[in-house]
C-alpha atoms as a PDB file:
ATOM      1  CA  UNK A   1     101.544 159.607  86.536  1.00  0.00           C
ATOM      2  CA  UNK A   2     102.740 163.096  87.622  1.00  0.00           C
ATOM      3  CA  UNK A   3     100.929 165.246  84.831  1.00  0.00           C
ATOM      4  CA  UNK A   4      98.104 164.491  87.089  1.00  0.00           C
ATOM      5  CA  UNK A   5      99.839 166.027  90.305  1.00  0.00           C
ATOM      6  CA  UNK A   6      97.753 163.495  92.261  1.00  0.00           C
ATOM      7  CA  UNK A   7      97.854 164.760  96.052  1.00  0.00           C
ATOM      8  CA  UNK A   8      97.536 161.698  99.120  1.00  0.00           C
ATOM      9  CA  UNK A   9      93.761 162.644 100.199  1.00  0.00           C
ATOM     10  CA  UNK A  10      92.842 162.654  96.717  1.00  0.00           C
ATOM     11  CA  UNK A  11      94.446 158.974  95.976  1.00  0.00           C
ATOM     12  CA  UNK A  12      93.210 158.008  99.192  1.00  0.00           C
ATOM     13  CA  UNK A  13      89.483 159.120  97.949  1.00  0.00           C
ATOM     14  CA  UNK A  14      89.874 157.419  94.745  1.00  0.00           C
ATOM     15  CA  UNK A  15      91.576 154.086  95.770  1.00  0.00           C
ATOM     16  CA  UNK A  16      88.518 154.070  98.757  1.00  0.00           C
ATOM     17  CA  UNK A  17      85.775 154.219  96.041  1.00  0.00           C
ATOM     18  CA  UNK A  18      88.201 151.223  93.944  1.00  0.00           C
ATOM     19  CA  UNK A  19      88.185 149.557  97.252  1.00  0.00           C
ATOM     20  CA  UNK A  20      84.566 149.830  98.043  1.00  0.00           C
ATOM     21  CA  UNK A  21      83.485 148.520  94.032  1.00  0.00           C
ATOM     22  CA  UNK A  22      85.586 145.616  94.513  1.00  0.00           C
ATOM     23  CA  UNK A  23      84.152 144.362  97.624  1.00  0.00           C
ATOM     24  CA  UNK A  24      80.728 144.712  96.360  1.00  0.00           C
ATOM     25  CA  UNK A  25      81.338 143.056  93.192  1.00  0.00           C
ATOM     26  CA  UNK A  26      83.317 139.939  95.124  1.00  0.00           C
ATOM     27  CA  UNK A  27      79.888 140.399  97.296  1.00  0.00           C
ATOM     28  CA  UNK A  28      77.557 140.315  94.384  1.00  0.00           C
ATOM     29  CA  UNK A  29      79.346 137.012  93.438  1.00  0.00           C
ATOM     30  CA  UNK A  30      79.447 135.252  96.487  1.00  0.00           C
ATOM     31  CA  UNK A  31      75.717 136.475  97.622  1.00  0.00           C
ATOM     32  CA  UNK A  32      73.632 137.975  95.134  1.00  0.00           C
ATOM     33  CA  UNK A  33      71.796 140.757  96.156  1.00  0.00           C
ATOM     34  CA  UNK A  34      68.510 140.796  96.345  1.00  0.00           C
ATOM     35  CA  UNK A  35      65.895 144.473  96.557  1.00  0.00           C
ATOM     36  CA  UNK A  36      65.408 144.723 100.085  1.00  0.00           C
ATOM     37  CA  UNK A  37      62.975 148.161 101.335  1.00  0.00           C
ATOM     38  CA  UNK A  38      64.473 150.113 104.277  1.00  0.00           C
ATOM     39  CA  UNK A  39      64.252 153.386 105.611  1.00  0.00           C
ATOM     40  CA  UNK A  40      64.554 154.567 101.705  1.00  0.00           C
ATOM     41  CA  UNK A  41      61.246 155.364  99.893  1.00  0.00           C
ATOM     42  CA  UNK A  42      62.145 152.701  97.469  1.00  0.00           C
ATOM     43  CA  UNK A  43      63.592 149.430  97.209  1.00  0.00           C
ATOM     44  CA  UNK A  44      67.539 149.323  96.545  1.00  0.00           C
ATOM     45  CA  UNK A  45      70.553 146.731  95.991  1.00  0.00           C
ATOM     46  CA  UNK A  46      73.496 147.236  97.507  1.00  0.00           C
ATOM     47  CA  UNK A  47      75.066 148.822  94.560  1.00  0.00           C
ATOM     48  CA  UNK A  48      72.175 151.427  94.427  1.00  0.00           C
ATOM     49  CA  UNK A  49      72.631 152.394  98.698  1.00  0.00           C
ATOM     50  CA  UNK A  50      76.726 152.468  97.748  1.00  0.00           C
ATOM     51  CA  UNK A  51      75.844 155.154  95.046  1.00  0.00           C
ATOM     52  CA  UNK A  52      73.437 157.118  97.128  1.00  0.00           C
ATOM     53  CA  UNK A  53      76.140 156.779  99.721  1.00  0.00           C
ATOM     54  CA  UNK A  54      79.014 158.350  97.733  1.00  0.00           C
ATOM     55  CA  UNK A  55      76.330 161.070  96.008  1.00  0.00           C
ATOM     56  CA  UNK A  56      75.204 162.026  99.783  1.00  0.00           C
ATOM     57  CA  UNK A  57      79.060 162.143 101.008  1.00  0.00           C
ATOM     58  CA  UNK A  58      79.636 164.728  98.144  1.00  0.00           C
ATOM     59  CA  UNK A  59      76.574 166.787  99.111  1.00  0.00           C
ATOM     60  CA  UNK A  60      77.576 166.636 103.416  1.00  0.00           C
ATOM     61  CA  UNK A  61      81.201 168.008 102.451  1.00  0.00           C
ATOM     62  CA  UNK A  62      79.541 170.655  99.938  1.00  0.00           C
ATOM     63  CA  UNK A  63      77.524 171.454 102.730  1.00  0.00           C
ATOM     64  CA  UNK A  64      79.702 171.818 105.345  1.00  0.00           C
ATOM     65  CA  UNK A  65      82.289 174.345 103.468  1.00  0.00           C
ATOM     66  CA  UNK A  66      79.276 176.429 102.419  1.00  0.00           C
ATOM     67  CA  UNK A  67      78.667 176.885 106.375  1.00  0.00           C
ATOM     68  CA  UNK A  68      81.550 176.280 107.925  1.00  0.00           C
ATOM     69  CA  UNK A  69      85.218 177.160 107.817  1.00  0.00           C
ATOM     70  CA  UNK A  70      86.475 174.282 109.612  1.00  0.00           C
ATOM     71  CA  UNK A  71      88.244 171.315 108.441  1.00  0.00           C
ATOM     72  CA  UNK A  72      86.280 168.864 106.481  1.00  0.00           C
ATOM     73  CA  UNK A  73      87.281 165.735 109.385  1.00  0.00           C
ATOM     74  CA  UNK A  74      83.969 166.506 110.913  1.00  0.00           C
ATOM     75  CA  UNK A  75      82.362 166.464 107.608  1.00  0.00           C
ATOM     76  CA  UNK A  76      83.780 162.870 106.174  1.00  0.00           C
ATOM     77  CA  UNK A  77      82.990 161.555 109.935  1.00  0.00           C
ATOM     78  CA  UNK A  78      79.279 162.120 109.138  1.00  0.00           C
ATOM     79  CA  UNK A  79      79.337 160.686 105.830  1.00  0.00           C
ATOM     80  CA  UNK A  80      80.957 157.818 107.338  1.00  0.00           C
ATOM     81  CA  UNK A  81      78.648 157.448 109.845  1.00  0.00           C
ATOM     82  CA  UNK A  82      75.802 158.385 107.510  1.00  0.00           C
ATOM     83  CA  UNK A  83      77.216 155.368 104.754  1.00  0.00           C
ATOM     84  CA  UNK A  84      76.879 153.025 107.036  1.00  0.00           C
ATOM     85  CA  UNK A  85      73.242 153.479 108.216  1.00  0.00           C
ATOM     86  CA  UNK A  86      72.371 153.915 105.148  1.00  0.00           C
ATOM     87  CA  UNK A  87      74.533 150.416 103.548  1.00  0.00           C
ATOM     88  CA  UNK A  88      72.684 148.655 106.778  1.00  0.00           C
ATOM     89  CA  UNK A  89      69.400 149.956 106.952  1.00  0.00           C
ATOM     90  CA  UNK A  90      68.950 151.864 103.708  1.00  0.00           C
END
């Protein structure tokens, strides 16, 4: 595959979202999900927080190199952190 010049962060990113649908789907299968109403103005699976998660991690990095000029650690630390609260108590 090197027509696609594929960089380490980028197939870290993309084997971490690969990662991530693969435990959810072995999830779904063991434990079906059911809609659960957290902090969210609307009732979501876990497949629907996951999503929101991965659309809000875009949006924090976007974000942070509109405003900042530092590195984008601090940026993927709060989508991290954000992903989480929002997979637990979304």
């Amino acid at each position: 595959m090197s027509w696609m010049a594929w960089t380490t962060p980028t197939a870290i990113f993309f084997g971490s979202i690969a990662t991530g649908l693969v435990i959810l789907t072995v999830w779904e299968l063991l434990r079906p999900t059911v809609r659960e109403s957290g902090f969210l103005p609307f009732a979501t699976t876990r497949g629907d927080r996951f999503f929101i998660s991965l659309l809000s991690a875009a949006f924090i990095h976007l974000l942070w190199l509109g405003l900042l000029t530092d590195g984008l650690v601090v940026a993927s630390a709060l989508s991290a952190v954000w992903a989480a609260l929002l997979m637990r108590w979304g």
